[in-house]
N, C-alpha and C. Protein backbone atom coordinates (compact mmCIF):
# COMPACT_ATOMS: atom_id res chain seq x y z
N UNK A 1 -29.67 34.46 16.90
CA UNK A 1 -29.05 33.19 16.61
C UNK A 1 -28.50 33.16 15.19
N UNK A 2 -28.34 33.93 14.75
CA UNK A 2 -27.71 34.40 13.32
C UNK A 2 -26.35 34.00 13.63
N UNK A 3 -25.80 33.25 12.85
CA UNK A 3 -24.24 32.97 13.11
C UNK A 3 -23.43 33.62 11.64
N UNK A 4 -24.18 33.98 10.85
CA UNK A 4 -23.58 34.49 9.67
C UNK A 4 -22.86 35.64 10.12
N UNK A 5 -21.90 36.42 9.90
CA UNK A 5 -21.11 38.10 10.03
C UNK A 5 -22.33 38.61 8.98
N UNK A 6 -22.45 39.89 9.13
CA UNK A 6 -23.48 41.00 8.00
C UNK A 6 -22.62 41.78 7.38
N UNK A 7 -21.15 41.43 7.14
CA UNK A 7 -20.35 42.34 6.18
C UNK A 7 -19.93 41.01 4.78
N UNK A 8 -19.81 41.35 3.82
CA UNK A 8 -19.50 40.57 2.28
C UNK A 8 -17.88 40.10 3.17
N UNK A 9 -17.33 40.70 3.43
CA UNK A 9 -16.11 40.44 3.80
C UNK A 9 -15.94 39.62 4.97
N UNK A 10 -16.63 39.25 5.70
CA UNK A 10 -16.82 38.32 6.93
C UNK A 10 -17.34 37.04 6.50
N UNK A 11 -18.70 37.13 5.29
CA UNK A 11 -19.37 36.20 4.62
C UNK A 11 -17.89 35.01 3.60
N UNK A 12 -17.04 35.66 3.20
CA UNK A 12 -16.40 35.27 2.53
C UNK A 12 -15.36 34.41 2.85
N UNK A 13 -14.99 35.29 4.26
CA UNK A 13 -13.71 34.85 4.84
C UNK A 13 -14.65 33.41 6.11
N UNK A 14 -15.96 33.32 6.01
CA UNK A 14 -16.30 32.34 6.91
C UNK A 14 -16.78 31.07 5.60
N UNK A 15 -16.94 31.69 4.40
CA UNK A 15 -17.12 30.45 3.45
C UNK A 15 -15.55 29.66 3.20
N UNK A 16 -14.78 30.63 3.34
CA UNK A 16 -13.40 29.91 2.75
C UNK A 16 -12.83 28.89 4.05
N UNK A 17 -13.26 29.71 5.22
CA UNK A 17 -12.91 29.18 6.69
C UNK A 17 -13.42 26.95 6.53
N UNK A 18 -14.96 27.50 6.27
CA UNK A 18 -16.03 26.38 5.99
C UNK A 18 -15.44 25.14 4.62
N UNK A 19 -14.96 26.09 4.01
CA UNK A 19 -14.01 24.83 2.76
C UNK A 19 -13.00 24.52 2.83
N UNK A 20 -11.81 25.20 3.66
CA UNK A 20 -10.73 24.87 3.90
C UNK A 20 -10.40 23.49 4.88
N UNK A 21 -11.57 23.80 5.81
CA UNK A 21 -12.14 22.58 6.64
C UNK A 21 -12.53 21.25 6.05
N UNK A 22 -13.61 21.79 4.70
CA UNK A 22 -14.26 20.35 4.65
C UNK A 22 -12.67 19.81 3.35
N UNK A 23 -12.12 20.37 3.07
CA UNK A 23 -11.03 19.60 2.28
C UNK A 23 -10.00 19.03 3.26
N UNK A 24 -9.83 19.83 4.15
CA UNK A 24 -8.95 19.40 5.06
C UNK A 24 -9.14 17.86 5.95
N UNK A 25 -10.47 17.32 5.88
CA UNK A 25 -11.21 16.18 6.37
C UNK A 25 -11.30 15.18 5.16
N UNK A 26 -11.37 15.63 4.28
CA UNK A 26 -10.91 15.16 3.14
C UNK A 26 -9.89 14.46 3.17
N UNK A 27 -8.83 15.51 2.78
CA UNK A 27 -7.58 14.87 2.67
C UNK A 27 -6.70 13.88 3.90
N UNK A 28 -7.42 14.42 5.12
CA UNK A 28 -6.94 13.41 5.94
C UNK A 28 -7.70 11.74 5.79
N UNK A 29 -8.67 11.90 5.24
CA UNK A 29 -9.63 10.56 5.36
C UNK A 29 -8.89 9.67 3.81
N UNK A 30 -8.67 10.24 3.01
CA UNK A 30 -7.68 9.99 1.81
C UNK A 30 -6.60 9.27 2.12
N UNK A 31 -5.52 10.07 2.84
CA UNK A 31 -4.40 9.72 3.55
C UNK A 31 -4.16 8.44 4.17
N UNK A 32 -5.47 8.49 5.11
CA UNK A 32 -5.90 7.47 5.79
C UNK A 32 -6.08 5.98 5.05
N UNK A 33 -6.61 6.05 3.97
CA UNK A 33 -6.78 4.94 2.99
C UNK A 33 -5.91 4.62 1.86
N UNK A 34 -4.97 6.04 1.46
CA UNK A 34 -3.99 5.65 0.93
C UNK A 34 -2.95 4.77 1.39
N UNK A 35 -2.43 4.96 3.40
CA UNK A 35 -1.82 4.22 3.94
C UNK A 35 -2.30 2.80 4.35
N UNK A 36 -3.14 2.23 4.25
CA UNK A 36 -4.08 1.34 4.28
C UNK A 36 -3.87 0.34 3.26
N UNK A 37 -3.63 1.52 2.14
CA UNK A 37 -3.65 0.50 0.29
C UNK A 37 -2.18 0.42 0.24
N UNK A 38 -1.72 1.19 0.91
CA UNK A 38 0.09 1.09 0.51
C UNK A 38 0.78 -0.11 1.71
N UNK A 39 -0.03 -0.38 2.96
CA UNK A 39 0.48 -1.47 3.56
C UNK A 39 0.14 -3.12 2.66
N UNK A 40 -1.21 -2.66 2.50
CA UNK A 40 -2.14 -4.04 2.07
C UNK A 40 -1.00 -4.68 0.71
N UNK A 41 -0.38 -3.56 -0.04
CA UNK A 41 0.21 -3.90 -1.37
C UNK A 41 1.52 -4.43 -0.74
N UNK A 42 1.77 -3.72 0.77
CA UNK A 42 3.33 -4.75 0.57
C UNK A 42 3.09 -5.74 1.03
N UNK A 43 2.16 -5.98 1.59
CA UNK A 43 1.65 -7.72 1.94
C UNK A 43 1.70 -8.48 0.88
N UNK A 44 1.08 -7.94 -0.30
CA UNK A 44 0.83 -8.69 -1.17
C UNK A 44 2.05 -9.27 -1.82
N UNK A 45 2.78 -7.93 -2.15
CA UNK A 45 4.47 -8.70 -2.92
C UNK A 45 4.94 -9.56 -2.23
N UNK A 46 4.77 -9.12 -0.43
CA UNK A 46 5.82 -10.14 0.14
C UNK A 46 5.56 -11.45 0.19
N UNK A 47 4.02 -11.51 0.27
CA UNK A 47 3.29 -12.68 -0.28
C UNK A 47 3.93 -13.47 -1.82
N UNK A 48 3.64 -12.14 -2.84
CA UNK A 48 4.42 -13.04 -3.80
C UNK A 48 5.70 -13.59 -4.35
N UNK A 49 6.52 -12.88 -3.75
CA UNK A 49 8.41 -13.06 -3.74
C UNK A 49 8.25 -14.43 -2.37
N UNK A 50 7.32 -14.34 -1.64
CA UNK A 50 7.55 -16.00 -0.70
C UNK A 50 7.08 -17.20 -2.03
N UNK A 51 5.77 -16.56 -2.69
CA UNK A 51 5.51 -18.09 -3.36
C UNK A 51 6.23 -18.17 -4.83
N UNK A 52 7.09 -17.46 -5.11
CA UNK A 52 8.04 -17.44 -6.01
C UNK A 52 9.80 -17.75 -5.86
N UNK A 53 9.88 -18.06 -4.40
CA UNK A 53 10.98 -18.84 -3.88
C UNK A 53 10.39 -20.23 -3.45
N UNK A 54 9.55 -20.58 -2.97
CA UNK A 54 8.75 -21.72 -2.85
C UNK A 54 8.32 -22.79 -4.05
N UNK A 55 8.37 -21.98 -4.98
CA UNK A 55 8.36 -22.99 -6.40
C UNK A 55 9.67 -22.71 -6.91
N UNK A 56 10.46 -22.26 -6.90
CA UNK A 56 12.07 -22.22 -7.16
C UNK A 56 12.52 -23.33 -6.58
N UNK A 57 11.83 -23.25 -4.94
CA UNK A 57 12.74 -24.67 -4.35
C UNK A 57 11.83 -25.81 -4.81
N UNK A 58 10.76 -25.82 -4.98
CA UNK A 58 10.15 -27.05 -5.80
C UNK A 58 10.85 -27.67 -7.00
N UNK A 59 10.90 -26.35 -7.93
CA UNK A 59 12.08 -26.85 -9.15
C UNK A 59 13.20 -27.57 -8.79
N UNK A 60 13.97 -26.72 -7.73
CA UNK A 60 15.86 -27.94 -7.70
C UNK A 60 15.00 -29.02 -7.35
N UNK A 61 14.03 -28.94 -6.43
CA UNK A 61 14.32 -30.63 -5.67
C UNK A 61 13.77 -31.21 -6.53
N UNK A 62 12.90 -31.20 -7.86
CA UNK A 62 12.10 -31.92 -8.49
C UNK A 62 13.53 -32.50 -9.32
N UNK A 63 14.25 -31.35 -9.62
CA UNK A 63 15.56 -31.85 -10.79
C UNK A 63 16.34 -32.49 -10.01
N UNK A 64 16.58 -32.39 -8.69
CA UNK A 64 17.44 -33.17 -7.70
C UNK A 64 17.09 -34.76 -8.04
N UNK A 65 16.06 -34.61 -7.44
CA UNK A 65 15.28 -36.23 -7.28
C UNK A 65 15.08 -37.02 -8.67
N UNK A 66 14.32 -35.91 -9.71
CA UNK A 66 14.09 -36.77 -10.82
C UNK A 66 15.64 -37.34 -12.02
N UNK A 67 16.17 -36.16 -12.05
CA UNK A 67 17.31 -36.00 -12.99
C UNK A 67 18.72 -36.30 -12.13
N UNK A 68 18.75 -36.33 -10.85
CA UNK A 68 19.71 -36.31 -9.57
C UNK A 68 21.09 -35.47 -10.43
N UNK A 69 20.69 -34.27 -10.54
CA UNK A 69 21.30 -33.15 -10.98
C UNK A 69 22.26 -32.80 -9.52
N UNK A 70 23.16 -32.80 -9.82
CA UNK A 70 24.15 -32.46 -7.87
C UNK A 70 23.95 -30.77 -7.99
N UNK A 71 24.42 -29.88 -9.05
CA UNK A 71 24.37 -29.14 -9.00
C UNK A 71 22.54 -28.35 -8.40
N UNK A 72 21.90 -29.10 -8.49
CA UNK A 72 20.68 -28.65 -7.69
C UNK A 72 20.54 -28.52 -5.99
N UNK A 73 21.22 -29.74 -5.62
CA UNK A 73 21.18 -29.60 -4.62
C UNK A 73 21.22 -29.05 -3.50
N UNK A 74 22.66 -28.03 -3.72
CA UNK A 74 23.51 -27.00 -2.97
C UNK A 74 22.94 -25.66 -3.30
N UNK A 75 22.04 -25.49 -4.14
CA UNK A 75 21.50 -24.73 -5.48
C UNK A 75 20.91 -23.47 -4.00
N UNK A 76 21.41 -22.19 -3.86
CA UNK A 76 20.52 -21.08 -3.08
C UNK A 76 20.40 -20.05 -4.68
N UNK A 77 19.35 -19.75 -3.45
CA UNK A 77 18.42 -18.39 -4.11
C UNK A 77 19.18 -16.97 -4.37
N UNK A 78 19.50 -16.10 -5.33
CA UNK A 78 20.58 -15.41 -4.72
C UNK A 78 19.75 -14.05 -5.27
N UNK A 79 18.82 -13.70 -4.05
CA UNK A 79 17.90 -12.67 -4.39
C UNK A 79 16.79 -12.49 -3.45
């Protein structure tokens, strides 16, 4: 039940076999969470470019209503 090879040269080529593996599980489990952090972040901008047009339109209508600025009214986002 020896699973080792008995030559230096079998020993070597089954350690590199054995690490090439455990990096390779690695880097997929990495990957895995890098794509994870790279969706979660565009949630987040798109999250914040919505609540940064949302207080833009708070501004005209506040200057609409308070100051009855016309030029607010018609006022788009151009972005």
């Amino acid at each position: 039940m020896n699973f080792m090879p008995k030559t230096i040269r079998g020993q070597i080529t089954t350690a590199f076999l054995v690490c090439f593996a455990f990096m390779a599980i690695i880097i997929a489990l990495n990957y895995n969470n890098f794509r994870r952090l790279s969706q979660s972040m565009q949630f987040f901008e798109l999250a914040g470019e919505l609540n940064s047009t949302i207080l833009e339109m708070r501004r005209y209508e506040k200057n609409y209503f308070l100051y009855r600025q016309q030029f607010n009214y018609g006022k788009r986002s151009q972005g």
